[in-house]
Protein backbone atom coordinates (compact mmCIF):
# COMPACT_ATOMS: atom_id res chain seq x y z
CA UNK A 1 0.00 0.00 0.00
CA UNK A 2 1.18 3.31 -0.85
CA UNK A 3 2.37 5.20 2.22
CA UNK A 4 0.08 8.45 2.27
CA UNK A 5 0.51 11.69 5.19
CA UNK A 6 -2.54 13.14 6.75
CA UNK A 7 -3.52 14.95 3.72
CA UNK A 8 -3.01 12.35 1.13
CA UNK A 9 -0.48 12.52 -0.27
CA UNK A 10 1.64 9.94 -1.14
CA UNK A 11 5.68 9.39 -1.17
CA UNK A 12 5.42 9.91 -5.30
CA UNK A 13 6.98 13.07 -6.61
CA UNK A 14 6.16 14.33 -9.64
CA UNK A 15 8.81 13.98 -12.29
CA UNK A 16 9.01 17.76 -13.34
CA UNK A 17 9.10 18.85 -9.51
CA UNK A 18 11.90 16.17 -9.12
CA UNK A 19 13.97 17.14 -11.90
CA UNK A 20 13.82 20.89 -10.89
CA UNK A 21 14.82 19.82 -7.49
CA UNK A 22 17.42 18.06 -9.32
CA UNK A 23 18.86 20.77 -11.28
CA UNK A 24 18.44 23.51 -8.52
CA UNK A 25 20.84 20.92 -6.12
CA UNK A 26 23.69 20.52 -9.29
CA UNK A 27 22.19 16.50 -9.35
CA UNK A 28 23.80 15.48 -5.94
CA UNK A 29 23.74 15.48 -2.16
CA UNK A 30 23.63 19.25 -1.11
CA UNK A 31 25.86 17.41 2.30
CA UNK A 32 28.42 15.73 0.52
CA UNK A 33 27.93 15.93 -3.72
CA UNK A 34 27.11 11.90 -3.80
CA UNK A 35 24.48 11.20 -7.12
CA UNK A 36 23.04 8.45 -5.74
CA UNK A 37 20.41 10.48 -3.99
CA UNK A 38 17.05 10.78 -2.07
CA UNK A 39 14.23 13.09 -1.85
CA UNK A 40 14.08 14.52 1.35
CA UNK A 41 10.71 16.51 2.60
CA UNK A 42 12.63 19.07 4.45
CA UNK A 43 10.30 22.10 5.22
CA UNK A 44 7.69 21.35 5.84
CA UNK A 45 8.58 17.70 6.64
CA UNK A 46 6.70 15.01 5.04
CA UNK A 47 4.05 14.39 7.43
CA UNK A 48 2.99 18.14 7.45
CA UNK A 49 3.09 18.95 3.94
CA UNK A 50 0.14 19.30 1.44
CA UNK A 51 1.82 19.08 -1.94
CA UNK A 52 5.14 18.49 -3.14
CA UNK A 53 6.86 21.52 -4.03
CA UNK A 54 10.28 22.25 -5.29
CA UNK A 55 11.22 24.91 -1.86
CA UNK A 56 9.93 21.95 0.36
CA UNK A 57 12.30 19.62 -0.99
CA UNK A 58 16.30 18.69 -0.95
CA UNK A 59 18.19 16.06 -1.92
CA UNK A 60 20.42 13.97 0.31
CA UNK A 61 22.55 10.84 0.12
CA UNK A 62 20.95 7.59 1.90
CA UNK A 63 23.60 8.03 4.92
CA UNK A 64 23.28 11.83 5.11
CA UNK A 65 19.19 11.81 5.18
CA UNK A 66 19.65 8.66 7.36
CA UNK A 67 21.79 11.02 9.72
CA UNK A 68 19.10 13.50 9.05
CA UNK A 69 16.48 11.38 10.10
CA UNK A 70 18.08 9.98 13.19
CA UNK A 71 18.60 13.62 14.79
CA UNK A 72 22.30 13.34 14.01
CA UNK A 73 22.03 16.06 11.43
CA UNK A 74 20.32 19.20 12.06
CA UNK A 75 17.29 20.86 9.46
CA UNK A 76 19.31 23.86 9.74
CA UNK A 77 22.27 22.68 8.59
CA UNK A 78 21.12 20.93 5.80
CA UNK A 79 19.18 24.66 5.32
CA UNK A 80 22.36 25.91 4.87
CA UNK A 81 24.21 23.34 3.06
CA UNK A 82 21.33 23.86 0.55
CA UNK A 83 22.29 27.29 0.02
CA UNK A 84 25.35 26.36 -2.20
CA UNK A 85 24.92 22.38 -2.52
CA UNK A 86 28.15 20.69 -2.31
CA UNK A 87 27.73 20.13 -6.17
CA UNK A 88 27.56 23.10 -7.56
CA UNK A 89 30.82 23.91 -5.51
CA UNK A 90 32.43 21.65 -6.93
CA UNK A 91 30.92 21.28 -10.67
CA UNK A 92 30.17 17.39 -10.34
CA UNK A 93 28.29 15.53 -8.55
CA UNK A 94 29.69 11.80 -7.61
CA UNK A 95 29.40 8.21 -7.45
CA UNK A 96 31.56 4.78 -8.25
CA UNK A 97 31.41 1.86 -10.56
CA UNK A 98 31.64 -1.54 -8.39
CA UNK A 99 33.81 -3.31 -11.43
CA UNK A 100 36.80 -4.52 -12.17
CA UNK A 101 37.28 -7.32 -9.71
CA UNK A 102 38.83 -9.55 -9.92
CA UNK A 103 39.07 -9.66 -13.55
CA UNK A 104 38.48 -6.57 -16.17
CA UNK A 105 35.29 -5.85 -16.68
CA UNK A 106 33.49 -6.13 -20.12
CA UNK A 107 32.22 -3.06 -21.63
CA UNK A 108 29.61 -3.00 -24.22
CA UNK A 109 29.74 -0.24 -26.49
CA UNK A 110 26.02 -0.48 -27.89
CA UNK A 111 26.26 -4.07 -29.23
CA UNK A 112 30.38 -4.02 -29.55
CA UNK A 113 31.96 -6.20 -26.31
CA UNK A 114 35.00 -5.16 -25.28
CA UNK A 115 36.87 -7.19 -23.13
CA UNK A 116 40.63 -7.34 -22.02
CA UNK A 117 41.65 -4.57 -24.37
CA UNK A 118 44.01 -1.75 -23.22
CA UNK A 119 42.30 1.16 -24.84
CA UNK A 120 38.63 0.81 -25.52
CA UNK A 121 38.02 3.56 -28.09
CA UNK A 122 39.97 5.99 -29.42
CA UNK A 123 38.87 8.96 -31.15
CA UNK A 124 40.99 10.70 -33.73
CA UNK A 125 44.22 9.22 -32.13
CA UNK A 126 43.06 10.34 -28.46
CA UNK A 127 41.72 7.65 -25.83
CA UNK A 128 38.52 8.92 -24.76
CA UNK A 129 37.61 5.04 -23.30
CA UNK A 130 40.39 2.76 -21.01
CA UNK A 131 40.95 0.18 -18.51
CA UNK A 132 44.32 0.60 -16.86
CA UNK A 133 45.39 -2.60 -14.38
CA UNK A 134 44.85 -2.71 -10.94
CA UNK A 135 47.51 -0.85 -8.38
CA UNK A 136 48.23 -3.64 -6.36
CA UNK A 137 48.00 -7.14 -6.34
CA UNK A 138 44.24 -8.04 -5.83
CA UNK A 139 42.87 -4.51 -6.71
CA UNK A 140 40.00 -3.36 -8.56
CA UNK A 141 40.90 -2.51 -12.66
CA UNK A 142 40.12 0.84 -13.09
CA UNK A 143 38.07 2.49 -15.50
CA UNK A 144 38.54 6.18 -17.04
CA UNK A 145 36.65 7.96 -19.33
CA UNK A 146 35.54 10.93 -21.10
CA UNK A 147 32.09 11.40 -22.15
CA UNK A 148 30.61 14.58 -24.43
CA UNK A 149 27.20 15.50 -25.66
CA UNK A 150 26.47 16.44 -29.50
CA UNK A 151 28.29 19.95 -29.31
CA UNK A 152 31.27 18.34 -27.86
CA UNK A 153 30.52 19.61 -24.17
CA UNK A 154 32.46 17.31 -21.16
CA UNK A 155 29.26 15.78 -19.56
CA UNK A 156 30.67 13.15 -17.45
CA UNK A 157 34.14 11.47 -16.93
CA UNK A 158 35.46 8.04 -15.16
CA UNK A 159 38.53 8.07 -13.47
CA UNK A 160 39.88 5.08 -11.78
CA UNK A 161 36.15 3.85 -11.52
CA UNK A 162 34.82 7.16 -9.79
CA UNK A 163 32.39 8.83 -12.05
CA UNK A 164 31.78 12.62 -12.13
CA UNK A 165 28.76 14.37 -13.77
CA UNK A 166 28.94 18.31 -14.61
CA UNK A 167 26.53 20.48 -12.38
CA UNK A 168 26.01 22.25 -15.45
CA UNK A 169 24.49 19.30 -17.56
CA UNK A 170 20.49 19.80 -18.12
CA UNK A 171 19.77 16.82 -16.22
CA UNK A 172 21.29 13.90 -14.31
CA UNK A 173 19.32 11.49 -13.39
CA UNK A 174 20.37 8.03 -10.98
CA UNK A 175 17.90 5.11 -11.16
CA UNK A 176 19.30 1.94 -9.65
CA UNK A 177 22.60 0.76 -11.74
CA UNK A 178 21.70 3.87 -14.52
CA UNK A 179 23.09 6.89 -14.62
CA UNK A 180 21.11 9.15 -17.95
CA UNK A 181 22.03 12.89 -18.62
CA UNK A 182 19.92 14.66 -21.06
CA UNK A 183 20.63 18.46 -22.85
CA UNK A 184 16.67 18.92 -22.52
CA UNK A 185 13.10 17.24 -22.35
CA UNK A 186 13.36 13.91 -24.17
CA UNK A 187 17.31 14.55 -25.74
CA UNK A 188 19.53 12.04 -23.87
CA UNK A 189 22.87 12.64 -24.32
CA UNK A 190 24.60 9.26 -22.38
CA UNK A 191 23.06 6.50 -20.42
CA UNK A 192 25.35 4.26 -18.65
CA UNK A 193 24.51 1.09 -17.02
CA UNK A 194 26.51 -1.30 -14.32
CA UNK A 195 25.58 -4.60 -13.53
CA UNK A 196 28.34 -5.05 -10.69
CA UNK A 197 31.35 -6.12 -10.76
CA UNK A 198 31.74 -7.22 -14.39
CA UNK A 199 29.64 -5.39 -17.10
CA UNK A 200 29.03 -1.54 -17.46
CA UNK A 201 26.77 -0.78 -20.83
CA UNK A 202 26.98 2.07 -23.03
CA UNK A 203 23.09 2.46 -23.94
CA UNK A 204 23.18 5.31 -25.25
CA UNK A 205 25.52 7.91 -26.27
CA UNK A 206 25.51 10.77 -28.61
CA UNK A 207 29.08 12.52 -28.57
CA UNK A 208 31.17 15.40 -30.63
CA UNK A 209 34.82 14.52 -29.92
CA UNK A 210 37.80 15.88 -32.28
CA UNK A 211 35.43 16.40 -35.27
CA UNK A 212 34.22 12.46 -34.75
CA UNK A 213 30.54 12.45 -33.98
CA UNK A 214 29.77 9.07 -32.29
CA UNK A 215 25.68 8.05 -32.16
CA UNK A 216 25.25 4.76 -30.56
CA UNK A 217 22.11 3.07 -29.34
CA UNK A 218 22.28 -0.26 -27.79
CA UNK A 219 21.04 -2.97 -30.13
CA UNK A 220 21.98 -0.91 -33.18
CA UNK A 221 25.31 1.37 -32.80
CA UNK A 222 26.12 3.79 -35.80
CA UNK A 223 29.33 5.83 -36.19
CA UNK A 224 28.76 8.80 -38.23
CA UNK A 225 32.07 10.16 -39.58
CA UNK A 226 33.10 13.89 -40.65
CA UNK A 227 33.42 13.46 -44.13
CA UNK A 228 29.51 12.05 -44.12
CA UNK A 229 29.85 9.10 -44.79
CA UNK A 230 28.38 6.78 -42.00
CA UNK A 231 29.94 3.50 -41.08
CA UNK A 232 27.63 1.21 -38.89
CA UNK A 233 28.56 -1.66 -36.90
CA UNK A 234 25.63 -4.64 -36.21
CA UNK A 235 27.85 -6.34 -33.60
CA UNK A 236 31.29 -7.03 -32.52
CA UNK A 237 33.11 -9.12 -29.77
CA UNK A 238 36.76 -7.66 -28.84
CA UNK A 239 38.86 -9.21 -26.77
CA UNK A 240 42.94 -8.87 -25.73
CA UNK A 241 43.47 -6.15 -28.07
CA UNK A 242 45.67 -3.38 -27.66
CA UNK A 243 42.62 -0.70 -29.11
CA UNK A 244 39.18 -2.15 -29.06
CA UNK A 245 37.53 0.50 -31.32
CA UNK A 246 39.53 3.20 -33.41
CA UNK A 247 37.23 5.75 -35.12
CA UNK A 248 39.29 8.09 -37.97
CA UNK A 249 38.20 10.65 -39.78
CA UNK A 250 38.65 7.96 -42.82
CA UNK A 251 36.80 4.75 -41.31
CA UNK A 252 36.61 2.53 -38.03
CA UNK A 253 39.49 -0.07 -37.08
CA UNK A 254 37.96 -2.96 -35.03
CA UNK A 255 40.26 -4.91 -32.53
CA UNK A 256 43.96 -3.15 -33.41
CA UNK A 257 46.46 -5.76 -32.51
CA UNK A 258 43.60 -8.32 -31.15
CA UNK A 259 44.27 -11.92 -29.42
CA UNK A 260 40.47 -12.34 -30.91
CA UNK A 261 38.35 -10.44 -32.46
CA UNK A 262 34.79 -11.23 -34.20
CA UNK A 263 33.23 -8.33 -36.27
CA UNK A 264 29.69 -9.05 -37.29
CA UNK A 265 28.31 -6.80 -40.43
CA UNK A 266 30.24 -4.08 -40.70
């Protein structure tokens, strides 16, 4: 049964109140910047309120609102932290990939998986996509990226398995293991899925990088190269190779210097 207040109303926030809450907040924990995030009735608190408005509302991390809850952390000092949320402080807002242990994780890049290579994808001679080893024996492998919108913006990076999303992206939005920015209503930009500690899926991506514009849908990935000519790949499995996917301004270059590598229709 749906948990309702004295009034009626029930625990579901609208999704345009939520995502203005989202953007006013810079996508994170106002406490500590953390994306994986809760809506927190904060004045008036839930009980007491009538509607759910956008001034009523923060977000918080599960430990900080827990902290919140328990008395630990005052209203007033999440008041203030709300005044300049630890996100838009900083320009990001935060979480980590559980992946990499104890083997590399496999990366699908739409319906191209990448496993074992040194350098997943390289745009116009620059890595934009790697996996470098782990730091010590029985360490995680760690993940780095760099991910862009259509105009070539940064909208979210990996480094060493830590992923940061730019306060100033039009939305950022963390359900479960997916992590989606959009430029506006209905554009989506990069979703990004993790299913702990051995896959992360590209879903979706549509990126501008060093005059290489990248659209890739999972199921049906399509290059689309400067000259205007497009290249599409169906499906490819990568593995041990020293560049899993290198996109030139003259074609696409599958498995570079592979142990194995299986194109499908290209």
């Amino acid at each position: 049964m749906t948990e309702r207040n004295q009034y009626g109303l029930t625990r579901n926030i609208p999704s345009e109140v939520a995502r203005q809450v989202r953007q006013r907040d810079g996508f994170g924990c106002v406490i500590c910047g953390s994306a994986f995030i809760q809506y927190d009735h904060l004045d008036p608190p839930f009980a007491e309120a009538q509607s759910h408005e956008p001034s009523g509302l923060v977000l918080l991390c599960g430990g900080c609102h827990d902290r919140r809850s328990r008395g630990a952390l005052s209203v007033d000092s999440v008041k203030r932290a709300a005044v300049s949320p630890k996100c838009k402080q900083s320009g990001f807002s935060r979480g980590a990939f559980d992946l990499g242990q104890p083997e590399a994780p496999i990366v699908w890049f739409g319906n191209v998986l990448l496993w074992e290579c040194e350098t997943l994808l390289v745009l116009n001679g620059e890595p934009v996509l790697a996996i470098k080893p782990p730091e010590e024996s029985g360490g995680p492998f760690r993940l780095t990226a760099q991910f862009r919108d259509s105009d070539g913006k940064e909208i979210l990076s990996i480094v060493d398995n830590e992923w940061l999303a730019s306060s100033e992206n039009w939305d950022v939005q963390v359900t479960g293991p997916r992590i989606s920015v959009r430029r506006a209503k209905g554009d989506l930009a990069l979703v990004l899925r993790a299913t702990p500690p051995k896959q992360l899926f590209i879903e979706r991506i549509s990126m501008l990088h060093r005059g290489i514009r990248v659209e890739c849908h999972e199921g049906k990935p399509t290059f689309i190269l400067p000259n205007g000519a497009g290249h599409s790949i169906s499906g490819a499995q990568v593995t041990g190779a020293e560049v899993g996917l290198e996109l030139t301004s003259s074609g696409i270059l599958i498995g570079k210097r592979a142990r194995k590598s299986f194109p499908i229709q290209v």
